[in-house]
N, C-alpha and C. Protein backbone atom coordinates (compact mmCIF):
# COMPACT_ATOMS: atom_id res chain seq x y z
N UNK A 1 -4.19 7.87 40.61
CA UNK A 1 -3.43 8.06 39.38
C UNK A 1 -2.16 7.19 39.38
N UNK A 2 -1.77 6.89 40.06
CA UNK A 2 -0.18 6.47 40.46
C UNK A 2 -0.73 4.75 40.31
N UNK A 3 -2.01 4.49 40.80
CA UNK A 3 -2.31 3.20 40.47
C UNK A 3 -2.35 2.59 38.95
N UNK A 4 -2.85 3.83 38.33
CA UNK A 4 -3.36 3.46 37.07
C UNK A 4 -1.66 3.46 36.18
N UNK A 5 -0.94 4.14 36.97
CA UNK A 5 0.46 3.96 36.18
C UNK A 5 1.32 2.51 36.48
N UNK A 6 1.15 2.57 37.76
CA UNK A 6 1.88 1.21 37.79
C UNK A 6 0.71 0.11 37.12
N UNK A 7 -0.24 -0.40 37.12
CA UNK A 7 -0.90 -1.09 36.40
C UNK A 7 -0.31 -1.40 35.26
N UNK A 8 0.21 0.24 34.66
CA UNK A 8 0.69 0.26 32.74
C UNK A 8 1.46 -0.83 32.69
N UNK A 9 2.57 -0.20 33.58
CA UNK A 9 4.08 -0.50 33.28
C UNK A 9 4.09 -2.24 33.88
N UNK A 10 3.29 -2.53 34.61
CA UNK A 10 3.43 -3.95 34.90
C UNK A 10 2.80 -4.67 34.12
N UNK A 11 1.53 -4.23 33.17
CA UNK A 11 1.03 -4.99 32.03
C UNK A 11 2.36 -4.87 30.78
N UNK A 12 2.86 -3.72 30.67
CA UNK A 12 3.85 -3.32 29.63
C UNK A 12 5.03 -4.68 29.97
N UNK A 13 5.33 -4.44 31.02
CA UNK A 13 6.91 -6.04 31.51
C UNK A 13 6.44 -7.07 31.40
N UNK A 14 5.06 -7.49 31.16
CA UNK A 14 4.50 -8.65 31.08
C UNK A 14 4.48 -9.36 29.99
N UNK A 15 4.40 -8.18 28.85
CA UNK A 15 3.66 -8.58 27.40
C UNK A 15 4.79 -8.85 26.79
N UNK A 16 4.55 -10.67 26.07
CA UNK A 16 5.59 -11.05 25.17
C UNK A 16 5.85 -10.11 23.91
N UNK A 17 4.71 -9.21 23.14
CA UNK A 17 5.15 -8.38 22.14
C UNK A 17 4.61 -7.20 22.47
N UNK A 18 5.63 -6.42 21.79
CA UNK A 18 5.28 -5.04 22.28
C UNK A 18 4.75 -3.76 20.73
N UNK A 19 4.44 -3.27 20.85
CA UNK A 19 3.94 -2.10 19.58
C UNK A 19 4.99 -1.05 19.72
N UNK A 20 5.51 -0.30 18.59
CA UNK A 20 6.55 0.46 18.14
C UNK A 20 6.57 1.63 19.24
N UNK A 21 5.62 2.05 19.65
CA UNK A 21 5.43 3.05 20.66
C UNK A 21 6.17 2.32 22.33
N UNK A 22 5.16 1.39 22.38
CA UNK A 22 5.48 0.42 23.62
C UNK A 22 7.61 0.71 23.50
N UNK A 23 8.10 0.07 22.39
CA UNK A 23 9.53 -0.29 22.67
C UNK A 23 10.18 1.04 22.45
N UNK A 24 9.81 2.08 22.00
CA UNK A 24 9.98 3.09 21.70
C UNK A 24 10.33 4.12 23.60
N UNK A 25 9.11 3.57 24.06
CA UNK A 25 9.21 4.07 25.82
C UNK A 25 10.19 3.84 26.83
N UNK A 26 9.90 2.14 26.12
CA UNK A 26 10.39 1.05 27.23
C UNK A 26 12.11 1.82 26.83
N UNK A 27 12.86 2.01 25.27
CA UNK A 27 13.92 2.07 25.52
C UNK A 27 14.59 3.81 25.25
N UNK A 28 13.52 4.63 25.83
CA UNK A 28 13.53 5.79 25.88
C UNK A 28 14.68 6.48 24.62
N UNK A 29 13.48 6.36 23.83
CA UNK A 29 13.98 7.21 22.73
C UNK A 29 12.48 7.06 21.55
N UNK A 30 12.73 7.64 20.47
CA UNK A 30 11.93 8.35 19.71
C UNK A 30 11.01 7.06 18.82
N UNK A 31 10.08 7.37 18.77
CA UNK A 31 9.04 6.48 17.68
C UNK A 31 9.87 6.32 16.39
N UNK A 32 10.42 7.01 15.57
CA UNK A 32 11.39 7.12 13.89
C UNK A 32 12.88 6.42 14.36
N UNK A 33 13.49 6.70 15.64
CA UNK A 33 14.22 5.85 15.68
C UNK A 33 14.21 4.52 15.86
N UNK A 34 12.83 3.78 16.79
CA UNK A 34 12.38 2.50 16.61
C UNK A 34 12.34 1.87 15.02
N UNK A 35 11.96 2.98 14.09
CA UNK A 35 11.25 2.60 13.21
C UNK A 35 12.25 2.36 11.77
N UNK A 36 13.71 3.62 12.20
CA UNK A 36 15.14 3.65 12.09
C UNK A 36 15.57 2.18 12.15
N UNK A 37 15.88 1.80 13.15
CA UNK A 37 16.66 0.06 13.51
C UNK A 37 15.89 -0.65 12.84
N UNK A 38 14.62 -0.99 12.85
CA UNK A 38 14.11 -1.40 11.62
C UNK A 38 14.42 -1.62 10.59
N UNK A 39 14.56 -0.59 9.71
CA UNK A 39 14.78 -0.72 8.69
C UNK A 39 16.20 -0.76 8.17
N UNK A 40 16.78 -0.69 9.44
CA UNK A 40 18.23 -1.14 9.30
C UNK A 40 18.41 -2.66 9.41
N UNK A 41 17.63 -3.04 10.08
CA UNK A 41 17.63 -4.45 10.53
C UNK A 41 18.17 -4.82 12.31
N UNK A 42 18.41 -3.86 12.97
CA UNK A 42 18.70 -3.69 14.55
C UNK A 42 17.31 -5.12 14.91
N UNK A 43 16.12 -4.20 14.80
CA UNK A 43 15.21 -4.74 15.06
C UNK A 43 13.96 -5.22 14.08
N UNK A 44 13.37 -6.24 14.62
CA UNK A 44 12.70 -7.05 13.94
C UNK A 44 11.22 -6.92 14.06
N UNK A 45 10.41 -6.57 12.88
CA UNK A 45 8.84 -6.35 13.28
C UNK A 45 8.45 -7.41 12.94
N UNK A 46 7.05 -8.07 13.79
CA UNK A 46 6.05 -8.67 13.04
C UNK A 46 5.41 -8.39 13.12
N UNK A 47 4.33 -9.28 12.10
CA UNK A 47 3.23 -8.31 11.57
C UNK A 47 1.83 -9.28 12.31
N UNK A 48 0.57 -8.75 12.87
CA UNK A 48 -0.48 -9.54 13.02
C UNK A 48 -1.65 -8.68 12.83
N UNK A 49 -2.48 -9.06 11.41
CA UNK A 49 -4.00 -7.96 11.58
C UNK A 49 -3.56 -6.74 10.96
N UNK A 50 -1.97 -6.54 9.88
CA UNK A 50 -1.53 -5.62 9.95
C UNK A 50 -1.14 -4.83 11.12
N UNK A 51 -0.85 -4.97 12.12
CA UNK A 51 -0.12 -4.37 13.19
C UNK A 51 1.77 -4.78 13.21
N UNK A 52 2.04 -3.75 13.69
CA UNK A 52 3.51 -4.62 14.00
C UNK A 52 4.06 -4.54 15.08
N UNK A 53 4.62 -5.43 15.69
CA UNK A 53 5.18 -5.83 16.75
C UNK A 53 6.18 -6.31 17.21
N UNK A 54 6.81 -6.14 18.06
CA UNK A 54 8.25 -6.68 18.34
C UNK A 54 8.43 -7.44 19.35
N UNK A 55 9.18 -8.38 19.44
CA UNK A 55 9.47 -9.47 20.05
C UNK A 55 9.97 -8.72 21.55
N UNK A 56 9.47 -9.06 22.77
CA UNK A 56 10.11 -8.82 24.22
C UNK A 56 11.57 -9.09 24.40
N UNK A 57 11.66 -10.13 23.96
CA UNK A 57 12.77 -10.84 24.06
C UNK A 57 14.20 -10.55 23.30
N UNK A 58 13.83 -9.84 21.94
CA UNK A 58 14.75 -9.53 21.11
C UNK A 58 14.87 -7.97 21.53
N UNK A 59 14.04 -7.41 21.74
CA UNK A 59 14.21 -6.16 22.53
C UNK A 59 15.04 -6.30 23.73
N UNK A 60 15.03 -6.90 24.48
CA UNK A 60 15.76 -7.33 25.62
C UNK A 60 17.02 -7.57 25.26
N UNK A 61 17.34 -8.43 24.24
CA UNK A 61 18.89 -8.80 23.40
C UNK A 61 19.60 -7.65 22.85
N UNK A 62 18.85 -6.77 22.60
CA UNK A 62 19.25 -5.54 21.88
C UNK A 62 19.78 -4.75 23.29
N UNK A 63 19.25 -4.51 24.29
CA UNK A 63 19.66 -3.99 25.23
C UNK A 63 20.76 -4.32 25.66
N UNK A 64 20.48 -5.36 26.17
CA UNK A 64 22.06 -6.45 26.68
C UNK A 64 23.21 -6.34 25.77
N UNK A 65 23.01 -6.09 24.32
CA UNK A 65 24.17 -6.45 23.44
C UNK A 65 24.51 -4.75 23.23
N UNK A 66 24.17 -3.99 23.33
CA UNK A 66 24.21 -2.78 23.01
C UNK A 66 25.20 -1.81 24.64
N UNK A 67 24.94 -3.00 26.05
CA UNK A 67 25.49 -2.57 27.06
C UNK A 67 26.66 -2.81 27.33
């Protein structure tokens, strides 16, 4: 079990975009508040296939600028 977790989380640090849930984990707090900054403009979705996704990187900026 412990394998199948670290597996996650090292595919999760890997991936250039992440899904609302994904950044939602990664920055421990709620799915509506991801979805909150949004629509504030904090954070930035794109869209592919209708999915949306967020940039690794700007997630990362948000962290740093927020510390």
């Amino acid at each position: 079990m412990i394998h199948v977790i670290y597996k996650w989380f090292r595919n999760l640090f890997r991936k250039q975009y992440l899904t609302t849930s994904e950044v939602a984990h990664l920055l421990n707090c709620s799915y509506s508040t991801i979805i909150y900054w949004t629509n504030k403009g904090k954070l930035k979705r794109y869209y592919k296939s209708d999915i949306g996704y967020y940039k690794r990187s700007e997630v990362e900026a948000l962290i740093k600028n927020n510390h």
